[in-house]
Every structure is written in structure tokens, then in C-alpha cells.
N, C-alpha and C. Protein backbone atom coordinates (compact mmCIF):
# COMPACT_ATOMS: atom_id res chain seq x y z
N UNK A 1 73.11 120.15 173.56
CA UNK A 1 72.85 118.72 173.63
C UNK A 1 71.71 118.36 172.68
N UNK A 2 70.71 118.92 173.03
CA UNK A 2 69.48 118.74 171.64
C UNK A 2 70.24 118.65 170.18
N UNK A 3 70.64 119.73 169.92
CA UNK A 3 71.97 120.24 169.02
C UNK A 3 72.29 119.28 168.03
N UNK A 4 73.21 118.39 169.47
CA UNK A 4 73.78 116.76 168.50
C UNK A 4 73.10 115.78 168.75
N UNK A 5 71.92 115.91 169.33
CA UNK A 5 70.48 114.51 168.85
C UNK A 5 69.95 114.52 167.89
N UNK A 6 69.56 116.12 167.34
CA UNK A 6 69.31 116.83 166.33
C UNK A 6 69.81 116.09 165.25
N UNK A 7 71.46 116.26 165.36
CA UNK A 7 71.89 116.18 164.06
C UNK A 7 72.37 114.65 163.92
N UNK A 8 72.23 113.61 165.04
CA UNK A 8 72.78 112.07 164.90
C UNK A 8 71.23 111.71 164.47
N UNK A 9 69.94 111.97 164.75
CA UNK A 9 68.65 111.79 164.20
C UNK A 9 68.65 111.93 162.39
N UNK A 10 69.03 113.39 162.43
CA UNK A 10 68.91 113.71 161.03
C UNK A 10 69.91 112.68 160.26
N UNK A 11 71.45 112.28 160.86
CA UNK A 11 72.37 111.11 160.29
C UNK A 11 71.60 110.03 160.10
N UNK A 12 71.02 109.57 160.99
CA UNK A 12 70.22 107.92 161.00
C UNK A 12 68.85 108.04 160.08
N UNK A 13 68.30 109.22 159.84
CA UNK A 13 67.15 108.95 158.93
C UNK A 13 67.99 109.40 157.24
N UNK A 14 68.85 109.75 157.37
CA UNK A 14 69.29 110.08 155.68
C UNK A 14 70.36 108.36 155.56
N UNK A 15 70.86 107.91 156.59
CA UNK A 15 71.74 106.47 156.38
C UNK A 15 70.05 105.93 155.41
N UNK A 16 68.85 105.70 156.65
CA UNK A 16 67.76 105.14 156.45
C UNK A 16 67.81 104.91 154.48
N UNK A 17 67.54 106.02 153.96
CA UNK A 17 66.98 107.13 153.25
C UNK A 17 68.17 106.00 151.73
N UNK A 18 69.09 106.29 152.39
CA UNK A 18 70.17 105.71 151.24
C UNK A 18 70.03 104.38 151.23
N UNK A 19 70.13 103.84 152.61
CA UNK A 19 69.65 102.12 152.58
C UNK A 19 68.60 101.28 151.23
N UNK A 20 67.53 102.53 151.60
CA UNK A 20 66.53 102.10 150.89
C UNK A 20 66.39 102.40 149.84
N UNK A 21 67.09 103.31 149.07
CA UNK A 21 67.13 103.69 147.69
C UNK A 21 67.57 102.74 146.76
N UNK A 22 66.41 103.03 145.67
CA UNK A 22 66.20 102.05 144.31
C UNK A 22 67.04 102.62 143.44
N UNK A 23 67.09 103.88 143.08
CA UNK A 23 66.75 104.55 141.67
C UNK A 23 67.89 104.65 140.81
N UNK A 24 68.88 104.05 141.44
CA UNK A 24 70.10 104.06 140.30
C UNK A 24 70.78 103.11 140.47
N UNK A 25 70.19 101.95 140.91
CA UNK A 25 71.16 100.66 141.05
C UNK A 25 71.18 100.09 140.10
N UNK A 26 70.50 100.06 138.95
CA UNK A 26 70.64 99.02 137.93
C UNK A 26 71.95 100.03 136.90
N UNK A 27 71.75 101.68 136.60
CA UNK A 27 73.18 102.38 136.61
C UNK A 27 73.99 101.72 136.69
N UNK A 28 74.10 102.01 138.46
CA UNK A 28 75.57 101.49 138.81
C UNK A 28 76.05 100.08 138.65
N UNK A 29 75.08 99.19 138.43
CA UNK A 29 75.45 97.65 138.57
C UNK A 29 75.88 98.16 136.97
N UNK A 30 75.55 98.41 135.79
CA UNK A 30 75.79 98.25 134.54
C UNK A 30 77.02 98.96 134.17
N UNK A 31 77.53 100.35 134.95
CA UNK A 31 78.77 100.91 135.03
C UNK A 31 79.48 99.81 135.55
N UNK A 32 79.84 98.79 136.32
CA UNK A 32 80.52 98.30 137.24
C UNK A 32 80.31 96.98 136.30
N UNK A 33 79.71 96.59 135.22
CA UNK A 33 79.57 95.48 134.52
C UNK A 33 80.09 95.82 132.95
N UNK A 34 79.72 97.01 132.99
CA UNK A 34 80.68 97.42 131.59
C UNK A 34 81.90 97.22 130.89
N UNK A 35 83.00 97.58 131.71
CA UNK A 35 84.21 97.25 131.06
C UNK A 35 84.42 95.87 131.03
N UNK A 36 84.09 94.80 132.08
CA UNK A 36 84.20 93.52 132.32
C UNK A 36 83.65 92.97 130.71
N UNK A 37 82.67 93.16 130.43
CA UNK A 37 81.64 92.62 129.12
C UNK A 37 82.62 93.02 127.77
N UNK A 38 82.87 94.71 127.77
CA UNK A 38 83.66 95.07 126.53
C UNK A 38 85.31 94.33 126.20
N UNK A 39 85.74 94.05 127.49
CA UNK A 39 86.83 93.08 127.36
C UNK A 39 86.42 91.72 126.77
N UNK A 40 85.55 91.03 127.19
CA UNK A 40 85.22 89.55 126.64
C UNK A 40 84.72 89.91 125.37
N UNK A 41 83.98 91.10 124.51
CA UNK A 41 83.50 90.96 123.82
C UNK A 41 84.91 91.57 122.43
N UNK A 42 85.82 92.23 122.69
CA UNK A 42 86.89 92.62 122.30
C UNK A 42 87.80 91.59 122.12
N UNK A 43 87.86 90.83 123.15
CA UNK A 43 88.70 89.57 122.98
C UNK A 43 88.53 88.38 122.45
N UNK A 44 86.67 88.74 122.54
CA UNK A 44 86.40 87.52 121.45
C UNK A 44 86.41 87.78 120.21
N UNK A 45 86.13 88.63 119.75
CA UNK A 45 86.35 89.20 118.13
C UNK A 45 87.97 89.27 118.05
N UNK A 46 88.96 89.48 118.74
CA UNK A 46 90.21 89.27 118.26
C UNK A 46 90.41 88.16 118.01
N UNK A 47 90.20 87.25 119.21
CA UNK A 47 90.15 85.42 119.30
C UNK A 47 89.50 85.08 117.19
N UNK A 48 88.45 85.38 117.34
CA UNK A 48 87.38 84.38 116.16
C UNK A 48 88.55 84.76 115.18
N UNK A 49 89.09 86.58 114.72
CA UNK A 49 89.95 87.24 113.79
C UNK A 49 90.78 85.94 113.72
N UNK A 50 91.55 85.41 114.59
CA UNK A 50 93.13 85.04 114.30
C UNK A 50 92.61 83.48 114.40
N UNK A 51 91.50 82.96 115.05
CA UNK A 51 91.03 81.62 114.12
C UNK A 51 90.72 81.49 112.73
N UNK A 52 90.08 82.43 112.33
CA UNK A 52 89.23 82.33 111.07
C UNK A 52 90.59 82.49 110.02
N UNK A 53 91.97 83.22 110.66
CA UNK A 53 92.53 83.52 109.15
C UNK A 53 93.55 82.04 109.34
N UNK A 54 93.79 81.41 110.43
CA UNK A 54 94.69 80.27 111.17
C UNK A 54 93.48 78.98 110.13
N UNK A 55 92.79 78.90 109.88
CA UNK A 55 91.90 78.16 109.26
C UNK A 55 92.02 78.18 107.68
N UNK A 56 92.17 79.45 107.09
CA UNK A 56 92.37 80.09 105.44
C UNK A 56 93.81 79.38 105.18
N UNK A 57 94.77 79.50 106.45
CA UNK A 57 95.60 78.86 105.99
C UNK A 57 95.93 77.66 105.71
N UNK A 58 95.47 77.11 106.92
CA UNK A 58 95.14 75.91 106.24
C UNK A 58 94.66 75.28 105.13
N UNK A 59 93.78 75.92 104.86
CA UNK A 59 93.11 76.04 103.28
C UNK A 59 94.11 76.12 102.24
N UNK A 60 95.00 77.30 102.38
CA UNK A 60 95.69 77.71 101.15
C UNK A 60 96.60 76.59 101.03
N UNK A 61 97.68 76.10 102.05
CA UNK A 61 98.30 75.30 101.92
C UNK A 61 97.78 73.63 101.35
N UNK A 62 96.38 73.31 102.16
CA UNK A 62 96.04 72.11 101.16
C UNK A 62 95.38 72.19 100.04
N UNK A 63 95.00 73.46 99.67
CA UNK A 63 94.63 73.74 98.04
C UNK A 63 95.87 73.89 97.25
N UNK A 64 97.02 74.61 97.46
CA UNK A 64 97.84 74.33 96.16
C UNK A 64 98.26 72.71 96.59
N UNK A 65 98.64 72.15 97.47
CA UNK A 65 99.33 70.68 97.79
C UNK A 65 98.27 69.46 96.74
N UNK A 66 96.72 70.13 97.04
CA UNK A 66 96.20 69.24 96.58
C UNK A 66 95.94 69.25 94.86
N UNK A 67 96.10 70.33 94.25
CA UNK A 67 96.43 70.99 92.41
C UNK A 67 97.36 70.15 92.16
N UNK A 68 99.04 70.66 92.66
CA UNK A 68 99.66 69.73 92.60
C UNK A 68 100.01 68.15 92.27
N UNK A 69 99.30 67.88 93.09
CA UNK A 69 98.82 66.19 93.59
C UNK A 69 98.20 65.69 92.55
N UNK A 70 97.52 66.41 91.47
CA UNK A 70 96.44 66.31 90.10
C UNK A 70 97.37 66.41 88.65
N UNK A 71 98.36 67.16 88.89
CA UNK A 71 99.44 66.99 87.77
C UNK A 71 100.03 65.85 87.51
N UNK A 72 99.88 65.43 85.99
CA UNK A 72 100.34 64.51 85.47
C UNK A 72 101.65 64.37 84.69
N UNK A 73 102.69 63.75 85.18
CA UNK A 73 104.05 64.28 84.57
C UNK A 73 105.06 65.33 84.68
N UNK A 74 104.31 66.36 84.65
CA UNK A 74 104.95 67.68 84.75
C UNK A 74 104.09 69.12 84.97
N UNK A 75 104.50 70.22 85.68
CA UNK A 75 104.18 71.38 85.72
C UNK A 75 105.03 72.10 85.06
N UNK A 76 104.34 73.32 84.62
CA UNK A 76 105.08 74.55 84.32
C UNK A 76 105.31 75.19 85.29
N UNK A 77 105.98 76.46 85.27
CA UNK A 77 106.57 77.42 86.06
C UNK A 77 105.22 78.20 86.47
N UNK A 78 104.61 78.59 84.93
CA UNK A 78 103.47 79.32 84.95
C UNK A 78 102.29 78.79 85.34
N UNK A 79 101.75 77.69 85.74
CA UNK A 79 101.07 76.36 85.87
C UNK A 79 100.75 76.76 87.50
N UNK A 80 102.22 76.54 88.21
CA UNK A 80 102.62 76.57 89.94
C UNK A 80 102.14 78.24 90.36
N UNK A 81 102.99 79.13 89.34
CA UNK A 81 102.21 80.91 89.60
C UNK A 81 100.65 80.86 89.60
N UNK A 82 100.03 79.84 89.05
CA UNK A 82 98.87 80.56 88.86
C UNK A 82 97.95 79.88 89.72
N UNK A 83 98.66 78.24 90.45
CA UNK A 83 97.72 77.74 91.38
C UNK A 83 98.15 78.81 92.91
N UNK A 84 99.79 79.04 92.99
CA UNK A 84 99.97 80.00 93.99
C UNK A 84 99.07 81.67 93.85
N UNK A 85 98.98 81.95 93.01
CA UNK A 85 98.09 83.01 92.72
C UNK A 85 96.77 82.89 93.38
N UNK A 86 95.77 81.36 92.87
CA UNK A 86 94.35 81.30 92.92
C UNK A 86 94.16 80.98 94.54
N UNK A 87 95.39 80.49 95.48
CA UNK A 87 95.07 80.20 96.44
C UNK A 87 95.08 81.32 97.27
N UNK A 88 95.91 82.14 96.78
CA UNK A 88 95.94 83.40 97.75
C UNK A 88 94.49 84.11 98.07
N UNK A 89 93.58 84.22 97.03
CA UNK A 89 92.24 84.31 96.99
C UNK A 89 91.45 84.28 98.02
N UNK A 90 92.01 82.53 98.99
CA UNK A 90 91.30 81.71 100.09
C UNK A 90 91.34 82.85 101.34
N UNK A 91 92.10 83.86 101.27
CA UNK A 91 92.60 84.80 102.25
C UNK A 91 91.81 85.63 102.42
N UNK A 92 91.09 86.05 101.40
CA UNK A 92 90.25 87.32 101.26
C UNK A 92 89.27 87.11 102.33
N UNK A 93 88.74 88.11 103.22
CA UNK A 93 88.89 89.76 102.94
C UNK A 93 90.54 90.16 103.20
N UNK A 94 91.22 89.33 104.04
CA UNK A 94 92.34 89.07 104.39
C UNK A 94 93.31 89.90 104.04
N UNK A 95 94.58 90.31 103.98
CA UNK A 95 95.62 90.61 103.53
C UNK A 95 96.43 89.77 103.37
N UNK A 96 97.05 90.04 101.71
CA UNK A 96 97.74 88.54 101.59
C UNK A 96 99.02 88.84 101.31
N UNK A 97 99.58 90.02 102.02
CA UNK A 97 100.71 90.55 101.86
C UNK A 97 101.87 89.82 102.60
N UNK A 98 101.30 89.50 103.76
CA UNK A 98 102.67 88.25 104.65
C UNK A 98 102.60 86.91 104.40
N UNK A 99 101.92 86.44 103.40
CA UNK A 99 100.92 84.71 103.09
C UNK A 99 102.25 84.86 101.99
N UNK A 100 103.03 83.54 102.92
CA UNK A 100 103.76 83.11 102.10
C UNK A 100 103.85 81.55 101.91
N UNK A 101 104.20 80.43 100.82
CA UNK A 101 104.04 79.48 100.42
C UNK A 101 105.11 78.62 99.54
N UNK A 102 104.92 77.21 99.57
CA UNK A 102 106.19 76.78 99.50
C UNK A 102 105.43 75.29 99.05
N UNK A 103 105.92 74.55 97.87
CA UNK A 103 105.48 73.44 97.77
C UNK A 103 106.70 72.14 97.44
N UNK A 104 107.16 71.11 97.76
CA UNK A 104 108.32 70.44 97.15
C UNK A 104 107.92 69.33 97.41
N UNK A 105 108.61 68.63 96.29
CA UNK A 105 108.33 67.23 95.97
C UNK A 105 109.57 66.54 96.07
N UNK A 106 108.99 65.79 97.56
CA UNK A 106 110.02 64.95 98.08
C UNK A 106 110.39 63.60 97.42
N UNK A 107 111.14 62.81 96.98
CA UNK A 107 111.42 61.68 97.18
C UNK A 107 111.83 60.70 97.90
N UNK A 108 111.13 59.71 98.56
CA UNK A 108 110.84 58.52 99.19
C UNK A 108 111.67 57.30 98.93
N UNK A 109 112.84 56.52 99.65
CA UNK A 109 113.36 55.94 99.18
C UNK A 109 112.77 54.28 99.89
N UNK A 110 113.41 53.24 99.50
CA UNK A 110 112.55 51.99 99.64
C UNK A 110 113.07 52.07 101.26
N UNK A 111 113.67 52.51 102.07
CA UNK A 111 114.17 52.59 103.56
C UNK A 111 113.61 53.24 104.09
N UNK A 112 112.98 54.74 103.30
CA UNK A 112 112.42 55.94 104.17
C UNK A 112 113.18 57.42 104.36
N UNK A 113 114.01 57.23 103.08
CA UNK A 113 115.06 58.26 103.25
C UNK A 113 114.74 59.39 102.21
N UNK A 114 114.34 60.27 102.69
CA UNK A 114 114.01 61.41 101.68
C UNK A 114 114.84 62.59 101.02
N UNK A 115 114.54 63.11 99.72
CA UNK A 115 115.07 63.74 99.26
C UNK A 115 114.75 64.35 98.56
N UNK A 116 114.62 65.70 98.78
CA UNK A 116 114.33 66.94 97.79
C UNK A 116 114.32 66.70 96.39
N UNK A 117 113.66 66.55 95.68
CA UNK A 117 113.32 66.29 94.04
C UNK A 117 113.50 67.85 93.52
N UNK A 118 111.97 68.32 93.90
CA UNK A 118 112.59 70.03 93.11
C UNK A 118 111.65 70.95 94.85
N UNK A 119 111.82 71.83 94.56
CA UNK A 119 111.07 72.97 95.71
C UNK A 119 110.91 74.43 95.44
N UNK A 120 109.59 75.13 95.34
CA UNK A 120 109.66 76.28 95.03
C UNK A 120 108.81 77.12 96.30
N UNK A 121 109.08 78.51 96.18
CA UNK A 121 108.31 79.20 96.95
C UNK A 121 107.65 80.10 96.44
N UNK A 122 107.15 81.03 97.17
CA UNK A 122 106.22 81.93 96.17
C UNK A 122 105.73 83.09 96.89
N UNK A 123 105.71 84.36 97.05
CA UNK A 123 105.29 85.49 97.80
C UNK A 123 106.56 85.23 98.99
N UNK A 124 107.86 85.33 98.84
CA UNK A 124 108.57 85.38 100.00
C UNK A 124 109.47 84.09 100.69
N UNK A 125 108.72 82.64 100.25
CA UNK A 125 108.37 81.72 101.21
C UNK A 125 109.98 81.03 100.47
N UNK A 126 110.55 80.22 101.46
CA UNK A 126 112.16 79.69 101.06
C UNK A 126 111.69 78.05 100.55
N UNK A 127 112.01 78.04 99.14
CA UNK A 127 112.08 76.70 98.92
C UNK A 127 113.31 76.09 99.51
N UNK A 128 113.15 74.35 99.65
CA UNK A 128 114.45 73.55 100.13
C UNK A 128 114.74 73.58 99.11
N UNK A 129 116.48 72.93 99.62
CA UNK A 129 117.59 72.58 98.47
C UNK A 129 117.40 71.54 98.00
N UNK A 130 116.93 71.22 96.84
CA UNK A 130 117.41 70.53 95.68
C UNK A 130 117.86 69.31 96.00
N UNK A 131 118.29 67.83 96.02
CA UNK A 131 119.15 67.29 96.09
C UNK A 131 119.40 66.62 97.67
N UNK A 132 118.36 67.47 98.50
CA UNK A 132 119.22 67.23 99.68
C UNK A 132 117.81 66.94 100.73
N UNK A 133 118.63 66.18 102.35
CA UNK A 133 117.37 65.81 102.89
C UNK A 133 116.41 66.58 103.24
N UNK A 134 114.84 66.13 103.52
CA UNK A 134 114.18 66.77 103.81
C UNK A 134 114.46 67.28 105.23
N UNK A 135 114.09 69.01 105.59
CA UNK A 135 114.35 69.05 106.84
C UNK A 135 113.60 68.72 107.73
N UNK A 136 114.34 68.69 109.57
CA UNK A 136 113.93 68.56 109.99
C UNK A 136 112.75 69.65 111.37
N UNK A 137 113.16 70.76 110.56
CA UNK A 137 112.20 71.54 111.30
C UNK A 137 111.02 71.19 111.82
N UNK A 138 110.13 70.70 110.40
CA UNK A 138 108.67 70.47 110.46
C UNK A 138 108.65 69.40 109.29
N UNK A 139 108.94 68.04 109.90
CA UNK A 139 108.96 66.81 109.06
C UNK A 139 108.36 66.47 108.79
N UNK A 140 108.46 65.26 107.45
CA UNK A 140 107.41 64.49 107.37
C UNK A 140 107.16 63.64 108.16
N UNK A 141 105.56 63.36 108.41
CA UNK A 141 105.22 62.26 109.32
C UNK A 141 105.78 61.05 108.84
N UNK A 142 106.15 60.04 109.94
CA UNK A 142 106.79 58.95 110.42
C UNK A 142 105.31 58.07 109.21
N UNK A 143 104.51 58.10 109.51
CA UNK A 143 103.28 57.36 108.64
C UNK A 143 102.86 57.87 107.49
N UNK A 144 103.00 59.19 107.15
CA UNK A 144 103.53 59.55 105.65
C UNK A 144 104.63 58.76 104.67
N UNK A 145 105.75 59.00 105.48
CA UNK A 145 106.55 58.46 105.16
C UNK A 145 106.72 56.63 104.93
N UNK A 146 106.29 56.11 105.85
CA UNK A 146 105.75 54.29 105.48
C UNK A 146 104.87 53.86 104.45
N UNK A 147 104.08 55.31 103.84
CA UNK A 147 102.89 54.66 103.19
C UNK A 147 103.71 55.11 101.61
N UNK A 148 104.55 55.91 101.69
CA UNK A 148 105.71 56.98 100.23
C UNK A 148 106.56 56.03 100.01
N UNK A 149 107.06 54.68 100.60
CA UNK A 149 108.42 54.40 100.60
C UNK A 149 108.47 53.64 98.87
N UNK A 150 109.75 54.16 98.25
CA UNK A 150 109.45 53.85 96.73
C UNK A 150 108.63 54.85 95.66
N UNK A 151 108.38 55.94 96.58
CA UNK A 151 107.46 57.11 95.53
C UNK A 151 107.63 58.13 96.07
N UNK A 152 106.88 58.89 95.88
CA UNK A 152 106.83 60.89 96.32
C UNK A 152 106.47 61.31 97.09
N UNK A 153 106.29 62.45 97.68
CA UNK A 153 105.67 62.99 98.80
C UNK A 153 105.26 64.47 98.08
N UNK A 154 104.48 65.41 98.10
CA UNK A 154 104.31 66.59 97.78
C UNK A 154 103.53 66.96 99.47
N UNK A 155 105.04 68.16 99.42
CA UNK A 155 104.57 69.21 101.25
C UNK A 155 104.48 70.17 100.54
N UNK A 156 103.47 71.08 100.80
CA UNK A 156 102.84 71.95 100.81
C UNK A 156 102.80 72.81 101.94
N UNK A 157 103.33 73.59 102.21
CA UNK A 157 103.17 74.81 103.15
C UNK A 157 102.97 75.72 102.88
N UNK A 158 102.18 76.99 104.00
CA UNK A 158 101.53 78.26 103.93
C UNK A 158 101.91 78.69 105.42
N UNK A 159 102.58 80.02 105.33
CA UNK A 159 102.37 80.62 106.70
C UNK A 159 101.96 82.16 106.47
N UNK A 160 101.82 82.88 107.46
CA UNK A 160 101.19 83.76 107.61
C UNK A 160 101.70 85.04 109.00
N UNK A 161 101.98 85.70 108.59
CA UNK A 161 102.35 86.49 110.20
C UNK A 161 101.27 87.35 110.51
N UNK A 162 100.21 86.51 111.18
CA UNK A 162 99.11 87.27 111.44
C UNK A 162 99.41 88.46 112.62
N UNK A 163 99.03 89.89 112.47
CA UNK A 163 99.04 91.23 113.20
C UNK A 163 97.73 91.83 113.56
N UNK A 164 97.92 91.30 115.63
CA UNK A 164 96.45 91.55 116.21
C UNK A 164 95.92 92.83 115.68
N UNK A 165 94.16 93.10 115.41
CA UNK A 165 93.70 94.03 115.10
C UNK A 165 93.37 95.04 116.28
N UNK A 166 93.30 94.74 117.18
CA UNK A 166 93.93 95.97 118.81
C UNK A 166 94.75 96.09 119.44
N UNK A 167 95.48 94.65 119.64
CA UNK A 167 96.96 94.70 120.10
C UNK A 167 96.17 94.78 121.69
N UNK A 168 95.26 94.32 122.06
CA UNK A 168 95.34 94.77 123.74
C UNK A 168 95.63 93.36 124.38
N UNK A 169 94.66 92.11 123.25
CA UNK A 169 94.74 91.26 123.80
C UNK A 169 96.06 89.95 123.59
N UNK A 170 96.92 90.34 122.03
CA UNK A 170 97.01 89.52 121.41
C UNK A 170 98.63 91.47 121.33
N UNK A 171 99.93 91.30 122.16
CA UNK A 171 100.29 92.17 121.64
C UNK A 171 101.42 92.22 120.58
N UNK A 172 102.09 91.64 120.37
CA UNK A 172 102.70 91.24 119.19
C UNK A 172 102.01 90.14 117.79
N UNK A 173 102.81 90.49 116.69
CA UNK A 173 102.21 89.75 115.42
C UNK A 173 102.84 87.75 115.44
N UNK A 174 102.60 87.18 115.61
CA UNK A 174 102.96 85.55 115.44
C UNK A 174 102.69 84.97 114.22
N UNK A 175 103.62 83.85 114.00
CA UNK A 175 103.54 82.89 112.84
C UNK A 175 102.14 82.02 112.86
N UNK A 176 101.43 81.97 111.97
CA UNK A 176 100.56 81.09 111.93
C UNK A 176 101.41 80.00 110.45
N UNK A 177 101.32 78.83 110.94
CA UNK A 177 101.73 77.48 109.89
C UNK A 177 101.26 76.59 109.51
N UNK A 178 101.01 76.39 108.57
CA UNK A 178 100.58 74.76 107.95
C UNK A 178 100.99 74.14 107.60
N UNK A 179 101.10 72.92 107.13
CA UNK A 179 101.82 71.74 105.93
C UNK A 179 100.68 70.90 105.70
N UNK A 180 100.69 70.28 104.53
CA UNK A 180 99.96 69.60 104.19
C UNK A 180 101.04 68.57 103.51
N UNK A 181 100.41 67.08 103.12
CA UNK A 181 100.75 66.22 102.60
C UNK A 181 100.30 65.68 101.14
N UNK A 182 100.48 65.43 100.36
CA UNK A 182 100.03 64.61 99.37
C UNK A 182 100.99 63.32 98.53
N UNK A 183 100.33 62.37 98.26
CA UNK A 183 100.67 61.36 97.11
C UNK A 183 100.17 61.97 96.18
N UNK A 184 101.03 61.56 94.99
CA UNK A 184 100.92 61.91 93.44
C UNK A 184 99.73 61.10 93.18
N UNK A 185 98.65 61.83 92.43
CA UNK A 185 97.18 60.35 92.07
C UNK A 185 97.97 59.86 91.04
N UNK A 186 99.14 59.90 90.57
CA UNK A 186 99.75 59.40 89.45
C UNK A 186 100.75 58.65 89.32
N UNK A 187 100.71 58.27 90.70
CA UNK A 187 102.19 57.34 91.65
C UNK A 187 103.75 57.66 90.94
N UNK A 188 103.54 58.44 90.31
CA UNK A 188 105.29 58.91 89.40
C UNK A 188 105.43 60.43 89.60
N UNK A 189 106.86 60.68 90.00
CA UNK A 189 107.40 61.78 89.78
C UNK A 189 106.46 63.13 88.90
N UNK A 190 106.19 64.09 89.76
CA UNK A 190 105.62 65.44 88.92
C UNK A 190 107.00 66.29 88.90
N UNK A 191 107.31 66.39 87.58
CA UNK A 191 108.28 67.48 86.97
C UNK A 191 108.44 68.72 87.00
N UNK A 192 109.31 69.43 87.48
CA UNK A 192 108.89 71.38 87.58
C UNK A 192 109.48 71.81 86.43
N UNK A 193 109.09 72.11 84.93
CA UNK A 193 109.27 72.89 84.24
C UNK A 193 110.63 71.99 83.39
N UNK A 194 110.04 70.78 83.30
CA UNK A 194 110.95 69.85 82.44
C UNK A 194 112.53 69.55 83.04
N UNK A 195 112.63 70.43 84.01
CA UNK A 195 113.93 70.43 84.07
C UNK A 195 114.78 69.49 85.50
N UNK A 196 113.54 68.96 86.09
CA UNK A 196 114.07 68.38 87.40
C UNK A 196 113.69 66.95 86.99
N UNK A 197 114.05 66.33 85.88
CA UNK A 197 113.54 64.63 85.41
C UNK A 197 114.54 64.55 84.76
């Protein structure tokens, strides 16, 4: 009987003993706070990654739209390569291996009825047909279009298949897209390589 007073005494002063112990709680609180922190801090650096390049694109697409938009009369072939070239640049540190781009110059009729003038692409990207309406995938705006009626439109697009850099948070690669708009500063038809006037 002493025996097990003995040993429920010795239980209640070592419970005591643990109750009151300091010496490794800030440890364990920081083990038990760890992975929680490396996730937000992992996910925010993936997050900023796929803003910052969702932003370049944007860029790229209203930098060639807006070159474009500065031509007077006509472009060359080599003219369009080399503004699609300088924009790819906007990408860096980037990889500009999936940055593909596409610029066409719509025509605006006095109703609102549009039509492919010329369209090229560049690194991959599908110009429209020639001749024919603009699509309707990713249209022109309704107020683009009211302010064009009787003149041009130059769309400018850039997309991108951005591919998460851990894949934990973000697990497949997605389209990132832009379009941009422009009027000619020259209110007349810009030419692709003499041959679409």
C-alpha cells in the first residue's frame, strides 16, 4: 500500500514538474509554426512569379500595338520582326520560349462591321484571316469599335503559357493573355509590306 502512494506521489510531482516547464516551448511553438509560414511564404513567391510575368505581358502586347500605331503608311516585314523581336526583351529574366504574339489591322466600317485588313504572328502565335470578320473569341470592345467606325483598329496580342516554378501551389502550366487596342496616329490604313493596299 505505501508501494502505490509511493508511486501516485512520485506521478503527481513529475505531472507538477511538466506543468511547469519553460525550456522548450518557444521550440515547440516554432516547430508547430514552421510549415504553416513556409507554405505562405512559398506561395507567395509563386503568387508575385506569375503576377510579375502576367504584367510583362501586358507590356509586350501594348509595346508592339503601340510601334505599330506610329507607322506611317506602311511596314515592312522586317520592320514588324524587329518590333516583335525588341518586345520579347520586356520578358527578361523570363523565358521567352512560349511568348507568343499576334498583331492585325482591323478595318472599321461606317456601321461597325469589321474586317481583317492584314494579320501576322510571330514566335508561334496564329494570325487571322485576311479578308474576313474579326473574331469573336476575344473581341473588339463595343466602345473601341464606336470611336473606329470609318477607320482602323490595330489588336495587338501576347500570350504566354506560364509553368509554376514548384508546382505545389499552382499545379499545372495556364494561358496568361492580353490584347491591346490602338488607332492609327495617322487615321489611314498601315500597309504590311506593300502588299495589303
Amino acid at each position: 500500500m505505501r508501494t502505490l502512494a509511493h508511486v501516485i506521489g512520485r506521478f503527481r510531482q513529475a505531472a507538477a514538474r511538466f506543468g511547469s516547464a519553460q525550456e522548450a516551448v518557444a521550440a515547440v511553438e516554432f516547430a508547430l509554426v514552421l510549415p504553416i509560414m513556409l507554405m505562405m511564404y512559398l506561395g507567395s513567391l509563386e503568387l508575385s512569379s506569375a503576377i510579375t510575368i502576367d504584367q510583362r505581358v501586358t507590356n509586350v502586347a501594348g509595346a508592339v500595338g503601340d510601334l505599330v500605331a506610329r507607322e506611317k503608311g506602311e511596314i515592312t516585314a522586317s520592320e514588324l520582326t524587329d518590333y516583335f523581336t525588341a518586345a520579347t526583351a520586356i520578358m527578361q529574366p523570363f523565358s521567352t520560349t512560349s511568348l507568343k504574339q499576334v498583331v492585325t489591322v482591323v478595318s472599321v466600317s461606317s456601321t461597325g462591321a469589321t474586317t481583317v485588313k492584314w494579320s501576322q504572328g510571330y514566335n508561334g502565335g496564329v494570325a487571322k484571316t485576311a479578308g474576313s470578320a474579326y473574331p469573336n473569341v476575344n473581341p473588339i470592345p463595343t466602345a473601341m469599335i464606336n470611336i473606329s467606325k470609318s477607320n482602323y483598329v490595330i489588336v495587338s496580342e501576347a500570350s504566354y503559357t506560364y509553368k509554376p516554378l514548384l508546382g505545389w501551389f499552382f499545379k499545372t502550366s495556364f494561358n496568361l493573355y492580353h490584347q491591346n487596342f490602338y488607332l492609327p496616329r495617322y487615321a489611314a490604313v498601315i500597309c504590311y509590306n506593300a502588299t495589303t493596299c
